[in-house]
Protein backbone atom coordinates (compact mmCIF):
# COMPACT_ATOMS: atom_id res chain seq x y z
CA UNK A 1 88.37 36.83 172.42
CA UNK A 2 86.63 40.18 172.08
CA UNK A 3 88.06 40.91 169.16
CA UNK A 4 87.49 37.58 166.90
CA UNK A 5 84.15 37.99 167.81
CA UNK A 6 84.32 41.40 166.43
CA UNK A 7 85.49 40.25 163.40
CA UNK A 8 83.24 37.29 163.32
CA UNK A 9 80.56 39.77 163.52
CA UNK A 10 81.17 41.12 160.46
CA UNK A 11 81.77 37.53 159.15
CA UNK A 12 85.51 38.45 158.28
CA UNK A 13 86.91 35.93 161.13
CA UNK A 14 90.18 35.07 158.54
CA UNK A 15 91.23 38.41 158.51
CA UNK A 16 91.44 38.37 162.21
CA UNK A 17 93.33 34.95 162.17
CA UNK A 18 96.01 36.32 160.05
CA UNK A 19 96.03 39.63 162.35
CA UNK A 20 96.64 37.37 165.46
CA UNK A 21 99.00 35.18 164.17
CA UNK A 22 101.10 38.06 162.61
CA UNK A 23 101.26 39.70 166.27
CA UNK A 24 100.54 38.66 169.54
CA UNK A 25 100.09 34.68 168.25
CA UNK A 26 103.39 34.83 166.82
CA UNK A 27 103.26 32.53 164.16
CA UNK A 28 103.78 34.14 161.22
CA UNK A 29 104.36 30.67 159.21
CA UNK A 30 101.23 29.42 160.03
CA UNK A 31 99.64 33.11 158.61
CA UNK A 32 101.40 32.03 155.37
CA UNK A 33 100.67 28.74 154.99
CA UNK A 34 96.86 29.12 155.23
CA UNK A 35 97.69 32.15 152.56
CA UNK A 36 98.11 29.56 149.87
CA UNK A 37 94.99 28.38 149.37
CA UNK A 38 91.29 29.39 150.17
CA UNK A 39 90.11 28.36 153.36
CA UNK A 40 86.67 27.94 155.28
CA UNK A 41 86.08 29.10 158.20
CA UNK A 42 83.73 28.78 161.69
CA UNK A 43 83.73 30.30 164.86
CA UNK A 44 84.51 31.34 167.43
CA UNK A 45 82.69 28.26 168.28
CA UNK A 46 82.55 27.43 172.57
CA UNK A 47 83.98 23.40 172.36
CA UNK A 48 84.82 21.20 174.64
CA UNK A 49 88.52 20.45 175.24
CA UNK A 50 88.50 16.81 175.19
CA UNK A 51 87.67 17.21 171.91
CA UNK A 52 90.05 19.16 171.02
CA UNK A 53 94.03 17.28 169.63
CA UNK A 54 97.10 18.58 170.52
CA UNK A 55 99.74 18.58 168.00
CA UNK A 56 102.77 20.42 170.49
CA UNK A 57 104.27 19.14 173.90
CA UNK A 58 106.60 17.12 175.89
CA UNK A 59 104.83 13.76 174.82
CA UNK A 60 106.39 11.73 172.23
CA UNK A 61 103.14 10.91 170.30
CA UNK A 62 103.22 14.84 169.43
CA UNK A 63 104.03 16.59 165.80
CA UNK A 64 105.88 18.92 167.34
CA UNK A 65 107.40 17.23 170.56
CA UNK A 66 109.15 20.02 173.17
CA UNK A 67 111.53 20.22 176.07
CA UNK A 68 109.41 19.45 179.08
CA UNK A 69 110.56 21.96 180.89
CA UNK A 70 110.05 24.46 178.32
CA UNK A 71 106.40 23.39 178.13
CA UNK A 72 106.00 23.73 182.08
CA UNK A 73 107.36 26.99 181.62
CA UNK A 74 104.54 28.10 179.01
CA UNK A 75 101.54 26.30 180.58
CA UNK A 76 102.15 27.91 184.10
CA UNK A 77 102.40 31.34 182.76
CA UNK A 78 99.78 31.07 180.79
CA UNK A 79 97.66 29.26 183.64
CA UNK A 80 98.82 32.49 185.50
CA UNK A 81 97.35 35.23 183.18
CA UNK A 82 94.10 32.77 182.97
CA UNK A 83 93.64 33.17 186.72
CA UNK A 84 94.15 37.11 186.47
CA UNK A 85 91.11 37.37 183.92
CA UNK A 86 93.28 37.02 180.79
CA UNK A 87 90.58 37.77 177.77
CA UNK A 88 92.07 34.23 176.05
CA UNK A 89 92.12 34.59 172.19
CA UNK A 90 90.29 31.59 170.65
CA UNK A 91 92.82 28.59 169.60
CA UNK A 92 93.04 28.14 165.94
CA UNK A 93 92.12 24.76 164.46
CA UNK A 94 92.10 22.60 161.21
CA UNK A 95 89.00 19.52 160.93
CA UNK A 96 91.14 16.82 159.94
CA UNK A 97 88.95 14.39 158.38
CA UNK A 98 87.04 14.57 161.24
CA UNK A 99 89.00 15.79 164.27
CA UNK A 100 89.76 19.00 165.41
CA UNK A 101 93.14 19.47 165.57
CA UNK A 102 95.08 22.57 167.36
CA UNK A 103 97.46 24.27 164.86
CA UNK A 104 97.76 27.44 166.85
CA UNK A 105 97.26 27.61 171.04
CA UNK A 106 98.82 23.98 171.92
CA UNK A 107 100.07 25.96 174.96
CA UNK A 108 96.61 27.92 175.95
CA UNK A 109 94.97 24.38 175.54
CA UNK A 110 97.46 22.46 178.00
CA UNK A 111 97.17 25.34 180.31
CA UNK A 112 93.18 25.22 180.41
CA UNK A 113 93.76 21.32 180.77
CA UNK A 114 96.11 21.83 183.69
CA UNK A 115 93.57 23.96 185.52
CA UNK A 116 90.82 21.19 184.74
CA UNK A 117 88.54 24.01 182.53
CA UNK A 118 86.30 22.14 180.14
CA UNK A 119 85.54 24.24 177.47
CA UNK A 120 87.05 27.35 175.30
CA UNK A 121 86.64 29.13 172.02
CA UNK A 122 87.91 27.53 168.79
CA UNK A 123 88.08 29.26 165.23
CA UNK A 124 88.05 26.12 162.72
CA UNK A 125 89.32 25.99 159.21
CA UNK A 126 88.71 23.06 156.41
CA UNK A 127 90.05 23.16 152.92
CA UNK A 128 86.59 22.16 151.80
CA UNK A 129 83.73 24.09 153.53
CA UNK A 130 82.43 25.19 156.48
CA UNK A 131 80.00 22.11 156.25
CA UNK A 132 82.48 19.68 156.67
CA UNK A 133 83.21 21.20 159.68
CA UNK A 134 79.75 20.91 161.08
CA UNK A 135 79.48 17.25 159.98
CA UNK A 136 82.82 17.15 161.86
CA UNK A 137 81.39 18.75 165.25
CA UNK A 138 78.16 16.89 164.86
CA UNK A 139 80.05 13.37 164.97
CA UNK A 140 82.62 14.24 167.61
CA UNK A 141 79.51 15.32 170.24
CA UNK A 142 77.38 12.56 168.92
CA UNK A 143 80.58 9.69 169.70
């Protein structure tokens, strides 16, 4: 988290993205996929997790559905290093016509669901501005 908001301190929050997701975040495709166009940016913004859509897990309603013991496996570890003081990195999300959807930390967000925590750090993206993303915010609070 520290070091987004470094970043986002110097209003350079992408750059950061594509550093995370190239190392620890370990999604590399993602990286390259928001490579091929521009993209606008907010945060880290604190938001509440019900707000917040999962797109990865054991349910079948998912994009990416996984093994649910695979899943239990990565929540519980990651619930772990949350209890130890683990300095979370912000999930990474896309405002899709008006929801916030989770394209990177599906895991971190079931783990902070599983230990009942209400809020957490988001960095949003939209293909169109950052104001659609605070029309986007604005409507999910206000509903």
């Amino acid at each position: 988290m520290n070091s987004a908001m470094e970043f986002a301190s110097k209003k350079d929050i992408e750059t950061w993205v594509h550093l995370f997701l190239n190392g620890e975040g370990g999604n590399v495709g993602l990286s390259e996929g928001l490579k091929l166009k521009t993209r606008y940016w907010l945060g880290p913004v604190e938001m509440e997790t019900r707000f917040l859509k999962r797109i990865v897990g054991p349910e079948l309603d998912m994009e990416y559905i996984e093994d649910e013991n695979w899943w239990s496996h990565n929540i519980n570890q990651i619930c772990n290093r949350l209890e130890e003081g683990w300095d979370m990195p912000p999930l990474i999300a896309e405002n899709r016509n008006g929801y916030i959807s989770v394209r990177d930390g599906n895991h971190r967000l079931g783990a902070l669901q599983k230990l009942k925590k209400d809020k957490c750090h988001i960095v949003i993206w939209d293909d169109h501005g950052v104001c659609n993303i605070v029309k986007a915010l604005k409507q999910i609070v206000k509903n």
